[in-house]
C-alpha atoms as a PDB file:
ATOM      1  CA  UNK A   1      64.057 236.335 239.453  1.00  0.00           C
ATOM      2  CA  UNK A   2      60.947 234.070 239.713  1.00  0.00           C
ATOM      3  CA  UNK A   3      60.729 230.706 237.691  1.00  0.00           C
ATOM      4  CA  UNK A   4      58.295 231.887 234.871  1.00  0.00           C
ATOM      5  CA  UNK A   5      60.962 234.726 233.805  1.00  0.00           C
ATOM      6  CA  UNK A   6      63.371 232.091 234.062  1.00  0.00           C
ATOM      7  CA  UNK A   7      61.555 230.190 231.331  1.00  0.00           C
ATOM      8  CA  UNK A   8      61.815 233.077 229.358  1.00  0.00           C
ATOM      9  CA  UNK A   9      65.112 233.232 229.169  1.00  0.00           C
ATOM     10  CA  UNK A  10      65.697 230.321 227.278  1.00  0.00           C
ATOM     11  CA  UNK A  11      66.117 231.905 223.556  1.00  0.00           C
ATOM     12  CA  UNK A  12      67.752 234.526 224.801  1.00  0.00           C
ATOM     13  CA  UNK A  13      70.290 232.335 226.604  1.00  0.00           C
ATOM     14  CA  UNK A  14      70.951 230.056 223.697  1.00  0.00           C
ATOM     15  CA  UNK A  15      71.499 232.888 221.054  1.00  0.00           C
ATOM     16  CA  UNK A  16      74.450 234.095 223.384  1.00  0.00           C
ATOM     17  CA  UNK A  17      72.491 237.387 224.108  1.00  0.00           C
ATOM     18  CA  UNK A  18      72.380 237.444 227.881  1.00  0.00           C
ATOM     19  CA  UNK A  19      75.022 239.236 229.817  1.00  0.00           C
ATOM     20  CA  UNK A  20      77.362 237.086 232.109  1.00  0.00           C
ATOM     21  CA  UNK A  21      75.408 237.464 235.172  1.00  0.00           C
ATOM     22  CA  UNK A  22      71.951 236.546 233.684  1.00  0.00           C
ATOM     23  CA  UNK A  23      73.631 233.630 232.292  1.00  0.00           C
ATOM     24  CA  UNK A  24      75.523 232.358 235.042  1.00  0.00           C
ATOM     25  CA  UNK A  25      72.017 232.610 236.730  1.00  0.00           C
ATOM     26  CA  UNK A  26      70.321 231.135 234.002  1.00  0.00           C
ATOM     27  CA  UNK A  27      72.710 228.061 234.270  1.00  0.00           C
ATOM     28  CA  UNK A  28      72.262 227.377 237.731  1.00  0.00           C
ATOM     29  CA  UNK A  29      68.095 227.440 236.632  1.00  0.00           C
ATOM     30  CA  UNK A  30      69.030 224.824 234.020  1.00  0.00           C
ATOM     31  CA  UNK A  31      70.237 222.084 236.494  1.00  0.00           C
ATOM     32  CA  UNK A  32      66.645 222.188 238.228  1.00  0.00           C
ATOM     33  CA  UNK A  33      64.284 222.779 235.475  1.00  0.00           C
ATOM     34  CA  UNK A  34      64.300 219.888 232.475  1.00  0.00           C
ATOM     35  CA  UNK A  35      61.532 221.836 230.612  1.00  0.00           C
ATOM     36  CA  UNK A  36      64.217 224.507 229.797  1.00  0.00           C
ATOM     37  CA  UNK A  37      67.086 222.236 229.772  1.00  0.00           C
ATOM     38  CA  UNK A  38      65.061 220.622 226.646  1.00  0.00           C
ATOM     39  CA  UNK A  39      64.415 223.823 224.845  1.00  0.00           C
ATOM     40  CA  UNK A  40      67.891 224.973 225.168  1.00  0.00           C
ATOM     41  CA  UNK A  41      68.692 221.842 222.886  1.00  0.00           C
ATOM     42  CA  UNK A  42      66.044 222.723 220.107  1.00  0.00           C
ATOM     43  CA  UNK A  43      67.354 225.691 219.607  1.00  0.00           C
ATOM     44  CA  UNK A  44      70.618 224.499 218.570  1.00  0.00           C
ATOM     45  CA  UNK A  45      70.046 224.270 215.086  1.00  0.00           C
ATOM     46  CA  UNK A  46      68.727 227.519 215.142  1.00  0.00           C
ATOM     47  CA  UNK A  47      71.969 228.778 216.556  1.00  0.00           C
ATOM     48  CA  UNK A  48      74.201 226.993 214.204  1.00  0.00           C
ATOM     49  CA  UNK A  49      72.611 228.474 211.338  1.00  0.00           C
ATOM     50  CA  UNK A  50      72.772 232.413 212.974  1.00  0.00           C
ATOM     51  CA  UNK A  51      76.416 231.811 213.843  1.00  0.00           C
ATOM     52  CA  UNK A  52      76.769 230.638 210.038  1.00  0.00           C
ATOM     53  CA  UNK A  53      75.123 233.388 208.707  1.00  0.00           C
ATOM     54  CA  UNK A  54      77.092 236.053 210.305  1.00  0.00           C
ATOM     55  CA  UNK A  55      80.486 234.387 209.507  1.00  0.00           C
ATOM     56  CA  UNK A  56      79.460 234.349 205.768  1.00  0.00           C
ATOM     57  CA  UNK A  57      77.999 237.722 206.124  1.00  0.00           C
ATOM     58  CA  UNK A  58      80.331 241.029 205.358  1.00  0.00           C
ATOM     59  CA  UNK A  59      79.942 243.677 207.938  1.00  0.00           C
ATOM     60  CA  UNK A  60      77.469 246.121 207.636  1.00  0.00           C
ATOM     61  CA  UNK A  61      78.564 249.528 205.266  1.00  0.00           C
ATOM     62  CA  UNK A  62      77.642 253.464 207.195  1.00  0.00           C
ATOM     63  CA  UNK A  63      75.095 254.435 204.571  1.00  0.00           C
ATOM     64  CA  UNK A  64      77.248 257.332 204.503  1.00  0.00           C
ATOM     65  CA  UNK A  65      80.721 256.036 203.530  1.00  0.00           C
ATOM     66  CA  UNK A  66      81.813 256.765 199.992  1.00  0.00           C
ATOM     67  CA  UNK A  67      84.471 255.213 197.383  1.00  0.00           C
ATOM     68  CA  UNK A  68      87.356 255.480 198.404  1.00  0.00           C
ATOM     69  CA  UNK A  69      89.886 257.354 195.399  1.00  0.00           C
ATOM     70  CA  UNK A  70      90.876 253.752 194.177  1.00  0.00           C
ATOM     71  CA  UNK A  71      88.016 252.412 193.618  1.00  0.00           C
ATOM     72  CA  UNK A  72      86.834 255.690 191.391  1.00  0.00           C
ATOM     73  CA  UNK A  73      89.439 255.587 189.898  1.00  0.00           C
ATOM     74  CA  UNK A  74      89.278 251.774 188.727  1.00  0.00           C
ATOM     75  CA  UNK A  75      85.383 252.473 187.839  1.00  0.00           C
ATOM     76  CA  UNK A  76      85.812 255.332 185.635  1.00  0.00           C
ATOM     77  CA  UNK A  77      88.660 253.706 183.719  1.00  0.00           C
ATOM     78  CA  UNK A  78      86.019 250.266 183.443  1.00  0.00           C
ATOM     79  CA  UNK A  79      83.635 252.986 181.784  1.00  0.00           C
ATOM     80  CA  UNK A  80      86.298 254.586 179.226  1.00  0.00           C
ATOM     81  CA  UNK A  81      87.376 251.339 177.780  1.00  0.00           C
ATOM     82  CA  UNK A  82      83.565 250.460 177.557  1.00  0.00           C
ATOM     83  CA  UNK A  83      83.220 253.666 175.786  1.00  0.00           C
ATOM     84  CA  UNK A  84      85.986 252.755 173.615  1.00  0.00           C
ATOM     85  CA  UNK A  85      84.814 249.664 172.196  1.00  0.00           C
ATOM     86  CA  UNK A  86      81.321 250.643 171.418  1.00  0.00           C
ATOM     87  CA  UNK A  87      83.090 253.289 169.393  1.00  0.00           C
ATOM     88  CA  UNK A  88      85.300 251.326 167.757  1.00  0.00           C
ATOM     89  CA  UNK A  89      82.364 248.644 166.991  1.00  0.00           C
ATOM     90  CA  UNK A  90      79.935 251.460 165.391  1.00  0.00           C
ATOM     91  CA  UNK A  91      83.174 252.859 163.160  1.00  0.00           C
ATOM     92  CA  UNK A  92      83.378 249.274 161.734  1.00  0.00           C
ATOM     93  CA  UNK A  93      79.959 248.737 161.215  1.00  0.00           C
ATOM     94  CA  UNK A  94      80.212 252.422 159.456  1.00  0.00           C
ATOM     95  CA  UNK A  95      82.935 251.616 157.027  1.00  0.00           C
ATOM     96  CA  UNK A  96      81.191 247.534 156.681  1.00  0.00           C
ATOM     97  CA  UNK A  97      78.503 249.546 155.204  1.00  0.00           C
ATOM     98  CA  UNK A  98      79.946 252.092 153.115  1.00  0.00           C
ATOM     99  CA  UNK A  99      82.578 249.227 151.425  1.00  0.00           C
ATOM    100  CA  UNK A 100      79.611 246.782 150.885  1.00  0.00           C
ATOM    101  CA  UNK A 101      77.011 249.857 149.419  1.00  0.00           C
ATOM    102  CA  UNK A 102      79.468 250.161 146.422  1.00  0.00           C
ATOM    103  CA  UNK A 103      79.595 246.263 145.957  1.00  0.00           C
ATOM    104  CA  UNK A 104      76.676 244.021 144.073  1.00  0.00           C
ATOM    105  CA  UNK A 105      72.679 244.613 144.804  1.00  0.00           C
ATOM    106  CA  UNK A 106      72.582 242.149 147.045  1.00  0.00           C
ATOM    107  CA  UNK A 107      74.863 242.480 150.197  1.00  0.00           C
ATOM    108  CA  UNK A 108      76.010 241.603 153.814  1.00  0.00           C
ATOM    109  CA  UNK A 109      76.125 244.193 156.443  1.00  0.00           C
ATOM    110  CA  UNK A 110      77.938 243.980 159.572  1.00  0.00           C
ATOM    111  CA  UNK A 111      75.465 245.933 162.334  1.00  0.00           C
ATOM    112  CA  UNK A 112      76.798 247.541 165.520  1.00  0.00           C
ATOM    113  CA  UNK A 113      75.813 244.404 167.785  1.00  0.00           C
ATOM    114  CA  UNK A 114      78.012 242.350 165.460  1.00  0.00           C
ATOM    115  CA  UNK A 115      74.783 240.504 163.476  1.00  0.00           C
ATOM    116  CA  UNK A 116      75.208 240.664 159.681  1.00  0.00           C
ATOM    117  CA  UNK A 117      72.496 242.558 157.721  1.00  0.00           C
ATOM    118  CA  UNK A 118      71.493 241.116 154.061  1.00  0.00           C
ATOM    119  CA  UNK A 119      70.574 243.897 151.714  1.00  0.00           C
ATOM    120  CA  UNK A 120      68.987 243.879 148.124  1.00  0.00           C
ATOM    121  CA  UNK A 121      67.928 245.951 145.847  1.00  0.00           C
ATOM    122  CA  UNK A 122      65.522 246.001 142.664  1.00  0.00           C
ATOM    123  CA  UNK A 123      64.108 247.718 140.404  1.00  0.00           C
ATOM    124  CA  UNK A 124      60.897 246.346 138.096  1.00  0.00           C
ATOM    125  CA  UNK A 125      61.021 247.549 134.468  1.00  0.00           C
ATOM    126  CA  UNK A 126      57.339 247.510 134.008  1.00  0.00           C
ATOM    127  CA  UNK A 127      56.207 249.611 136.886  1.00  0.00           C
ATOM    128  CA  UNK A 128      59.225 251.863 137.332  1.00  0.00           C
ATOM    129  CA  UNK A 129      59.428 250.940 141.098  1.00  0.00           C
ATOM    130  CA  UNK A 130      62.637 250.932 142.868  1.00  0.00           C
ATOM    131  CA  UNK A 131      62.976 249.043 146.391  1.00  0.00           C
ATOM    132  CA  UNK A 132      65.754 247.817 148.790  1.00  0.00           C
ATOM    133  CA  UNK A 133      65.418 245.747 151.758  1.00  0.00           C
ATOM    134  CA  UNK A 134      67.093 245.628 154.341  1.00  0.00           C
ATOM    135  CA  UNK A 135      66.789 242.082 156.912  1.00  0.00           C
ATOM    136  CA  UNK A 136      68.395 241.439 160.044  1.00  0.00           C
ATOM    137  CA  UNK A 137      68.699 238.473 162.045  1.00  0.00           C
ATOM    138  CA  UNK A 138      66.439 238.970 165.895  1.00  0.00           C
ATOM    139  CA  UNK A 139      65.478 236.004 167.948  1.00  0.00           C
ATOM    140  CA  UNK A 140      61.544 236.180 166.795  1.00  0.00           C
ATOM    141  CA  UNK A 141      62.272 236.121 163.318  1.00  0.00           C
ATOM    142  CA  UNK A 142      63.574 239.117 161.406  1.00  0.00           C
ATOM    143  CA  UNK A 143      63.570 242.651 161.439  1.00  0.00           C
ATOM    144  CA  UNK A 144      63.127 244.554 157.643  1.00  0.00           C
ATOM    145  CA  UNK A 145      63.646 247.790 156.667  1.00  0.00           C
ATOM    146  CA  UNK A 146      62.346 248.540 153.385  1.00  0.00           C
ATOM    147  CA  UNK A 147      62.983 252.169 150.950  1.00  0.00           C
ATOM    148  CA  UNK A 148      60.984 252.446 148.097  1.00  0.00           C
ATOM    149  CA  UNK A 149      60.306 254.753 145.486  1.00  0.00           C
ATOM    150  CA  UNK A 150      56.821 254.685 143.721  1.00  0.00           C
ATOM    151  CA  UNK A 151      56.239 257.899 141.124  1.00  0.00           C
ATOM    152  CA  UNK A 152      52.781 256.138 140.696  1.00  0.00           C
ATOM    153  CA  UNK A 153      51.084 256.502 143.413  1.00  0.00           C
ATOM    154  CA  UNK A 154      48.507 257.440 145.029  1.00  0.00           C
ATOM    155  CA  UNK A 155      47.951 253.826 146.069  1.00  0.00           C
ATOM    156  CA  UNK A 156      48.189 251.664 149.075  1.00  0.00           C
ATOM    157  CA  UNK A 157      50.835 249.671 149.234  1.00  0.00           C
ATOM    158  CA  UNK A 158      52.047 246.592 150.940  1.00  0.00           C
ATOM    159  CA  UNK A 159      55.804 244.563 151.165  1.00  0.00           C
ATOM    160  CA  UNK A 160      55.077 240.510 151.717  1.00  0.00           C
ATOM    161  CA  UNK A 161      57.608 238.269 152.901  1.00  0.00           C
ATOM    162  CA  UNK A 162      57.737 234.649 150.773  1.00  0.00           C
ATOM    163  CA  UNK A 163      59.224 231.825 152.671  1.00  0.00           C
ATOM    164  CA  UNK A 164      61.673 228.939 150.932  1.00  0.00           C
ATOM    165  CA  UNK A 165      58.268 226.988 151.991  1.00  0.00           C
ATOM    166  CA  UNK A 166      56.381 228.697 149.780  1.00  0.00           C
ATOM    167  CA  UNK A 167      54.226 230.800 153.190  1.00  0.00           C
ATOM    168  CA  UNK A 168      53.850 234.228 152.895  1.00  0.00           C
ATOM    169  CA  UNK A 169      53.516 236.923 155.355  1.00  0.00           C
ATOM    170  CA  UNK A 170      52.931 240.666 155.353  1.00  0.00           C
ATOM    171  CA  UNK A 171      55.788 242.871 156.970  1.00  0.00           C
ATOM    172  CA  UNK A 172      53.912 246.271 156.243  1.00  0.00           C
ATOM    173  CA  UNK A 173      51.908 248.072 154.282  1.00  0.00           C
ATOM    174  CA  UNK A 174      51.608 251.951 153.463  1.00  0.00           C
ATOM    175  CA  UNK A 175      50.018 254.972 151.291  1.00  0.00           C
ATOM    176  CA  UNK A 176      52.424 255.551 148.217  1.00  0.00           C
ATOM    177  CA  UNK A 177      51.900 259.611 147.940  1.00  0.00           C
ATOM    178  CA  UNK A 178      50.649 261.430 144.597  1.00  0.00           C
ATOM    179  CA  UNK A 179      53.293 261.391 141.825  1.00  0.00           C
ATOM    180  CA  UNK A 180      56.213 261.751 144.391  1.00  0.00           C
ATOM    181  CA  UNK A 181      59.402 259.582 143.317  1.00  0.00           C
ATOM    182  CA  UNK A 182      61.162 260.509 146.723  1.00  0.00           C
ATOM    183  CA  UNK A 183      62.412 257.286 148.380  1.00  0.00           C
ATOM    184  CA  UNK A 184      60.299 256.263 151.631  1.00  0.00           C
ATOM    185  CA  UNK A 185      61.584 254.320 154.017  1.00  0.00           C
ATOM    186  CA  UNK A 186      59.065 251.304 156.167  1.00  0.00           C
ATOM    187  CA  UNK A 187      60.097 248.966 158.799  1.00  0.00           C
ATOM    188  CA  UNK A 188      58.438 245.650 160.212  1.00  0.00           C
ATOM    189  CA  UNK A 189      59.201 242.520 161.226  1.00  0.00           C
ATOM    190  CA  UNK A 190      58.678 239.211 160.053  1.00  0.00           C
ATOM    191  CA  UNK A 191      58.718 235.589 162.169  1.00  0.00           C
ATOM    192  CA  UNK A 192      60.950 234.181 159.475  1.00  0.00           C
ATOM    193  CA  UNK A 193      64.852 233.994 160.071  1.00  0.00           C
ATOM    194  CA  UNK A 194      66.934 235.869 156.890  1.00  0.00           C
ATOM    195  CA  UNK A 195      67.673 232.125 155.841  1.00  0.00           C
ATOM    196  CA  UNK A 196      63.892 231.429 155.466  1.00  0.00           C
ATOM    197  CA  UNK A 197      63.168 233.742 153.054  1.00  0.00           C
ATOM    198  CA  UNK A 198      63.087 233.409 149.096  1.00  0.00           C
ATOM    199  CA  UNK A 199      61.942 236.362 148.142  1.00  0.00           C
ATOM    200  CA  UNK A 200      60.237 240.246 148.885  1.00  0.00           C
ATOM    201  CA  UNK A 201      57.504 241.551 146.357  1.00  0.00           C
ATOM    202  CA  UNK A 202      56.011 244.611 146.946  1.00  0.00           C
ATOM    203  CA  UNK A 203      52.944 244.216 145.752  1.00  0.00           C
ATOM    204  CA  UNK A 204      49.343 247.153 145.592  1.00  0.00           C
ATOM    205  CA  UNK A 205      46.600 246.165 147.808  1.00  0.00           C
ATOM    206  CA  UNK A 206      44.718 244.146 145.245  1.00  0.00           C
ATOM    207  CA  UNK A 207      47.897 242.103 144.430  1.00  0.00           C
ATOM    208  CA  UNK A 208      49.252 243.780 141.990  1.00  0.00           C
ATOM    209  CA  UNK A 209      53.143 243.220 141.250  1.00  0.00           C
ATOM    210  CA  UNK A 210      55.424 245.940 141.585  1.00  0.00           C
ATOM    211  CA  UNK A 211      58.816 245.077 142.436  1.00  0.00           C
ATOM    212  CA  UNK A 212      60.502 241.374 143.208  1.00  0.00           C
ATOM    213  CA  UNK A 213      64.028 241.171 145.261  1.00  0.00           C
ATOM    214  CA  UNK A 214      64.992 237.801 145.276  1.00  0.00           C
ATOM    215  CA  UNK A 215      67.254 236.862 148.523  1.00  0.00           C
ATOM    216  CA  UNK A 216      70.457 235.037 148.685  1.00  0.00           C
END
C-alpha cells in the first residue's frame, strides 16, 4: 500500500478497527513515518473515552424482543396496587366529605390529592340569597367553587375575594336567571392562598350586597 493510504490509516488504527494484517502493516509504517507516529498519540484521549463509553454502555436490545413473563408479571402487579391506592384515597376523600357536610357551616375537606378543602356556607336574611364556597389550596393561589341560589334574579352577578389585607379580587362573575331559586354552581380562581382570605361577598354588578361568608 502506498504512503498516503498509509496516513490514512491512522484513526482507524488507533480505534482498534483494522484487522491484524493491516495493523501489523500499519506498525511497521509507524517506525518510519513520525507524522503518523504523532497522530496516533492525539487520538488517545479520544480512545479512552470510546472504550469508556462502551464499558458503561448496556448492549444494544433486537427492536423485536419482548418482556419476558417475569417482568409482565411484576408490571401489572406495580399497576394493581397503583390502582388500589387511588381507590382507597378517593373512598376517604368520599366519606371526609359526607362526615364533615353534616358538621358546622364552615368546614375542612380532605380532597383526593390529600389537600384539605375549607367550605362555608351563608345565607343573607335581607336578600334571601344562599351561597357556599368551596376553596382549595393550588400553588398560584386558590381554586373556588362557589353554589348559589338567587330567586331574584335576573341580574348579573359577581363573587369577590377580600384578603386579611384588606385587597380584593374578583373570582367570577355570572347572569343570575329569572325567578329561578335552583342552586348554580361557578368556579374560578383566586392568587390568594385559603389562609389569605377574610371573607367572600357576593355582591350585583353595581355593588350591591347579597351574601357575606366569613372564612376561618
Amino acid at each position: 500500500m502506498r504512503s498516503l493510504e498509509r496516513h490514512r490509516d491512522v484513526g482507524a488504527y488507533a480505534l482498534g478497527v483494522l484487522d491484524e494484517a493491516e495493523a501489523f502493516r500499519f506498525e511497521d509504517h509507524l517506525m518510519e513515518c513520525p507524522r503518523c507516529t504523532t497522530e496516533v498519540t492525539a487520538f488517545g484521549a479520544t480512545t479512552r473515552q470510546l472504550m469508556l463509553y462502551r464499558r458503561a454502555t448496556p448492549r444494544a436490545v433486537h427492536p423485536f424482543a419482548g418482556p419476558g413473563p417475569r417482568l409482565l408479571d411484576r408490571l401489572l402487579g406495580e399497576v394493581a396496587a397503583r390502582h388500589r391506592t387511588a381507590r382507597r384515597r378517593l373512598l376517604y376523600a368520599v366519606a371526609a366529605s359526607v362526615v364533615v357536610a353534616l358538621a358546622a357551616p364552615a368546614t375542612a375537606l380532605v380532597a383526593a390529592g390529600g389537600e384539605k378543602a375549607v367550605r362555608v356556607t351563608a345565607t343573607d336574611e335581607k336578600s334571601g340569597v344562599w351561597a357556599q364556597v368551596t376553596t382549595e389550596n393550588e400553588v398560584y393561589g386558590s381554586q373556588v367553587e362557589l353554589k348559589v341560589k338567587d330567586a331574584a334574579g335576573p341580574r348579573v352577578c359577581r363573587l369577590v375575594v377580600v384578603g386579611r389585607d384588606g385587597s380584593e379580587q374578583t373570582v367570577t362573575s355570572w347572569n343570575a336567571p329569572h325567578h329561578d331559586a335552583r342552586p348554580s354552581t361557578m368556579r374560578g380562581g383566586a392568587a390568594l392562598h385559603p389562609e389569605e382570605i377574610a371573607r367572600y361577598e357576593v355582591r350585583t354588578e353595581l355593588g350591591e350586597l347579597l351574601v357575606r361568608l366569613d372564612a376561618r
